[in-house]
Protein backbone atom coordinates (compact mmCIF):
# COMPACT_ATOMS: atom_id res chain seq x y z
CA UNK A 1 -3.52 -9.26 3.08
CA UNK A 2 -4.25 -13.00 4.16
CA UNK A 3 -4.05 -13.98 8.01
CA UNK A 4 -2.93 -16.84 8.74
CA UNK A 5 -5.59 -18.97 10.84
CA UNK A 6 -2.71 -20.04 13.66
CA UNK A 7 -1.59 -18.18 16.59
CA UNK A 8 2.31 -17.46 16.88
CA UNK A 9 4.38 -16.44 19.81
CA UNK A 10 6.60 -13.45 18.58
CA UNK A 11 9.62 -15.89 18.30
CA UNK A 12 7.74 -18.24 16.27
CA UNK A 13 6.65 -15.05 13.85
CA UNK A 14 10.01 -14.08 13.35
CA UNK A 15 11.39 -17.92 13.09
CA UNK A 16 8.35 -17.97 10.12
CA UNK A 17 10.02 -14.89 8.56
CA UNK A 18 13.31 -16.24 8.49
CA UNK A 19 12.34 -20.15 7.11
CA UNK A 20 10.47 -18.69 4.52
CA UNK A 21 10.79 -16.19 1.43
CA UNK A 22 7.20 -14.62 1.49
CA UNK A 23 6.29 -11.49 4.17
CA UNK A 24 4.32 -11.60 6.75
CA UNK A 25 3.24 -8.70 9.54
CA UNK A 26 2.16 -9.82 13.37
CA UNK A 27 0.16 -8.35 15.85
CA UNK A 28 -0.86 -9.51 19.11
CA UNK A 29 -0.68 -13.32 18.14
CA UNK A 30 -1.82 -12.72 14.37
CA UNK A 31 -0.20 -13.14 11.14
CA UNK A 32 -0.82 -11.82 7.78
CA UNK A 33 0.85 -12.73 4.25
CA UNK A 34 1.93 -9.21 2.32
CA UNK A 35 1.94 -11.39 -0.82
CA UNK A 36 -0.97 -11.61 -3.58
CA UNK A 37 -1.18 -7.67 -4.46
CA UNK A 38 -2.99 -6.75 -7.65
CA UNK A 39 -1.46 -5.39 -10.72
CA UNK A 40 -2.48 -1.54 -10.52
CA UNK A 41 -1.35 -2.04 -6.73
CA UNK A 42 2.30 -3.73 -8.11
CA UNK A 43 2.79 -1.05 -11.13
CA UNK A 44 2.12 2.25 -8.76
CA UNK A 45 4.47 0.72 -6.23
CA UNK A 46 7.29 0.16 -8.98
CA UNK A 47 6.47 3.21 -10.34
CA UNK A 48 7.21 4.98 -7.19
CA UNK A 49 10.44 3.05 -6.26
CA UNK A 50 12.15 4.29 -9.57
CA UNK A 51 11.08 7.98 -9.41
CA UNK A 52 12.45 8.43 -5.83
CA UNK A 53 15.52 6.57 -6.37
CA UNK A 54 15.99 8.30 -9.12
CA UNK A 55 15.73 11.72 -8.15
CA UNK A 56 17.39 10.84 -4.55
CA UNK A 57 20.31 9.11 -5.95
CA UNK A 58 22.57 12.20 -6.11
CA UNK A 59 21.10 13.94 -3.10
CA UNK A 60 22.89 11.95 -0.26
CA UNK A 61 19.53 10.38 0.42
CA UNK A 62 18.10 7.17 -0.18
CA UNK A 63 14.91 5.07 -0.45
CA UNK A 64 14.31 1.68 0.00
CA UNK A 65 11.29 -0.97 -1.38
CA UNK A 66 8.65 -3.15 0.55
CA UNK A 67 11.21 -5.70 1.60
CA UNK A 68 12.84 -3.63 4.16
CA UNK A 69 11.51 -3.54 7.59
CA UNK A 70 10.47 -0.59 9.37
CA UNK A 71 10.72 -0.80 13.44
CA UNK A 72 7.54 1.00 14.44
CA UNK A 73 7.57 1.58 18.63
CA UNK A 74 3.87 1.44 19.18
CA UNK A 75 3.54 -1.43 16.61
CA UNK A 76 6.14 -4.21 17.03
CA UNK A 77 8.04 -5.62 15.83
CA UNK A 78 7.88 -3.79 12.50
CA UNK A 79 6.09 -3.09 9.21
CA UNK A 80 6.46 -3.45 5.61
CA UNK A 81 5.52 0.12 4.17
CA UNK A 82 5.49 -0.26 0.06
CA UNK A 83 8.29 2.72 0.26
CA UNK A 84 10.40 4.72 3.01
CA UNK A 85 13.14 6.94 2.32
CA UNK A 86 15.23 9.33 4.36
CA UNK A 87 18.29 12.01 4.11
CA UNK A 88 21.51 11.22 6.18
CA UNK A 89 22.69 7.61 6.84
CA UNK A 90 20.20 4.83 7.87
CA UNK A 91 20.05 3.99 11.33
CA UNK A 92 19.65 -0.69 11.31
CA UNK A 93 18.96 -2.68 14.27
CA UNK A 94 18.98 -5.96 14.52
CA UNK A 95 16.04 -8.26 15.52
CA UNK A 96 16.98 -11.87 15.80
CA UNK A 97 19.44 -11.39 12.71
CA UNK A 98 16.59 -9.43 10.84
CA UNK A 99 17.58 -6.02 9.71
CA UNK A 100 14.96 -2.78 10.77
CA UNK A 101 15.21 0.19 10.03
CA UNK A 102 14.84 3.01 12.81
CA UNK A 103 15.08 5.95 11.07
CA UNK A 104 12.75 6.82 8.15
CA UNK A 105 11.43 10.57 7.11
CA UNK A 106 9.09 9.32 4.67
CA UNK A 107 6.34 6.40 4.41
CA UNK A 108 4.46 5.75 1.40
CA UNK A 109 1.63 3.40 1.23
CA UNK A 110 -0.65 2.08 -1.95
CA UNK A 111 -3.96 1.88 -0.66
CA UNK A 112 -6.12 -1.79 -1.26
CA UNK A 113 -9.68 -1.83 -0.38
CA UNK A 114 -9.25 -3.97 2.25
CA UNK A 115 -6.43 -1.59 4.18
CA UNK A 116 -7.67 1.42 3.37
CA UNK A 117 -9.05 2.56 6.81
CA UNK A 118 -6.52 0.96 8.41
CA UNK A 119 -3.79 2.71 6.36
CA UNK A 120 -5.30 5.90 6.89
CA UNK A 121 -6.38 5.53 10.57
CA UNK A 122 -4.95 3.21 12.98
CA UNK A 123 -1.72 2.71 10.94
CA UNK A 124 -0.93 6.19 10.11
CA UNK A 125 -1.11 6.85 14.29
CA UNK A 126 1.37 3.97 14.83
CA UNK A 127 3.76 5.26 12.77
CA UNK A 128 3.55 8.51 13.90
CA UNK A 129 5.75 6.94 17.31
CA UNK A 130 8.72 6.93 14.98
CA UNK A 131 10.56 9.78 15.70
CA UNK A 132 12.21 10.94 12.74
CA UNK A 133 8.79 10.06 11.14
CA UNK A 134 8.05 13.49 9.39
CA UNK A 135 5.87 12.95 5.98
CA UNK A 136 3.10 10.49 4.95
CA UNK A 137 1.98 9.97 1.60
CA UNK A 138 -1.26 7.20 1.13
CA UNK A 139 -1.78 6.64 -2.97
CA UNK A 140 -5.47 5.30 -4.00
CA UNK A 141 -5.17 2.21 -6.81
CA UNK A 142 -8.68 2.71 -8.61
CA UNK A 143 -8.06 6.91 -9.60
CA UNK A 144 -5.57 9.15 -9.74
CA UNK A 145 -5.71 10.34 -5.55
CA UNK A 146 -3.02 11.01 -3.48
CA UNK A 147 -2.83 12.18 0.16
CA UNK A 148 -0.03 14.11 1.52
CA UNK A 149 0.38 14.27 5.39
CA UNK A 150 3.41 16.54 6.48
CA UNK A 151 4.81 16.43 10.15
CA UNK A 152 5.32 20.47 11.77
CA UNK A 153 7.07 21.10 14.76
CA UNK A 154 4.47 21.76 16.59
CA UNK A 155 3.14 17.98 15.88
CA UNK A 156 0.61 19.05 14.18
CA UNK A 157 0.22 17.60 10.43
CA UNK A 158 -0.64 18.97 7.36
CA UNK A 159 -3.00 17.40 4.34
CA UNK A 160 -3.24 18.44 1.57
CA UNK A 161 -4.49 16.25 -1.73
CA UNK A 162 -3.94 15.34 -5.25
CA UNK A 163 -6.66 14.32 -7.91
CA UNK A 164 -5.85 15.00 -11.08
CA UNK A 165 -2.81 13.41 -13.28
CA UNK A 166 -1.20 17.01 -13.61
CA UNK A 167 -0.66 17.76 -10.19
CA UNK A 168 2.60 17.46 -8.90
CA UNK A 169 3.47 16.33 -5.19
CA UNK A 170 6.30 18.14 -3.71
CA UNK A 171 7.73 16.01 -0.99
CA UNK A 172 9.16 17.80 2.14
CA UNK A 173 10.74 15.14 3.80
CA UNK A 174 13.52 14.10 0.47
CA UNK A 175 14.11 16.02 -1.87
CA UNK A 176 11.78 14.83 -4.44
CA UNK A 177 8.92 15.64 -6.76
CA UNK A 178 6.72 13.67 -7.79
CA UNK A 179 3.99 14.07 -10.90
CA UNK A 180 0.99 11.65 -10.81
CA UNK A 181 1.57 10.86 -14.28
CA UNK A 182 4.54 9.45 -13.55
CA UNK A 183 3.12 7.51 -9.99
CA UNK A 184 -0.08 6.00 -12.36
CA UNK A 185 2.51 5.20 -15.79
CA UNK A 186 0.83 2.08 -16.90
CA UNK A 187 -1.94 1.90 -14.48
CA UNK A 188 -5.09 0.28 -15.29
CA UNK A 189 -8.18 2.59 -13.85
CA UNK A 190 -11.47 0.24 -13.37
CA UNK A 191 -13.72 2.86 -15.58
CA UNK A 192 -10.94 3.55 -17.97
CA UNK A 193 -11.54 7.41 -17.89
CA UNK A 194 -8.55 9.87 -16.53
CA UNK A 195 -5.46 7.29 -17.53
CA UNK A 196 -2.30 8.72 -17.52
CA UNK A 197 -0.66 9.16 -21.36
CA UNK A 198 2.30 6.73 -21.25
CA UNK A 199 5.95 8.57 -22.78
């Protein structure tokens, strides 16, 4: 992410948003561009987006890609996760003629070096103020590493991880597997060692 050295009023964020085709995030006066992502960061991402579609499609669930914006209560106005999904029918408001979704299960994020603590630290607790927020998954870039965080009723959450290419995440949130050879298909690893066998 690139901020943006100006400070905007939240009208003049989402006014920004709307003039222009690239996305940006705000906080407290700030503005980031979510454009410029690397390739291995672009290919999991895709990668991702067609397995869960795919295995959702017939479920009466759905999943939707980066452009669709997530309302996040403790982190207004919203967020651009790389992937939600959810069972049931999707709940929209609307922001100033922006759509945002209210209602996700499941929030997937592709980890950069320069988000990573946030993603897994200050991030992960805003999104936990979405209610029907119930399942977390944070995917490394640079090796085959996947964390799974899973909501219980009690509000405690579950980890557990994945590190090698035949491990197989079982989602709880959708009803969806997911094998890490098929997240890293065509993925790039910077020593080369451990890449997935493409089909």
């Amino acid at each position: 992410m690139k901020a943006i050295k100006q400070i905007y009023s939240l009208g003049g964020y989402i006014e920004l948003e709307k003039s222009t085709n690239e996305k940006f995030e705000f906080w407290n006066g700030n503005v980031w561009s979510m454009s410029g992502a690397s390739f291995n960061h672009n290919r999991i991402v895709q990668n991702l987006n067609v397995e869960v579609e795919l295995e959702l499609r017939e479920k009466g669930c759905q999943s939707f890609p980066s452009d669709m914006r997530i309302k996040v209560p403790a982190y207004l106005p919203y967020r651009y996760p790389d992937l939600t999904a959810l069972c049931g029918k999707a709940e929209i408001e609307n922001l100033d003629g922006l759509d945002l979704l209210v209602n996700p299960q499941l929030i997937v994020e592709v980890l950069s070096g320069s988000t990573e603590a946030f993603d897994r630290g200050d991030k992960f607790s805003f999104y936990k103020s979405i209610e029907s927020f119930t399942e977390y998954l944070i995917v490394a870039q640079h090796r085959p590493h996947v964390s799974q965080f899973i909501k219980h009723g009690d509000g405690f959450w579950m980890q557990l991880e994945f590190n090698d290419l035949n491990d197989i995440v079982e989602l709880k949130s959708v009803p969806c597997n997911l094998a890490l050879t098929s997240i890293y298909r065509g993925v790039n690893f910077p020593s080369g060692e451990n890449e997935p066998k493409t089909t």
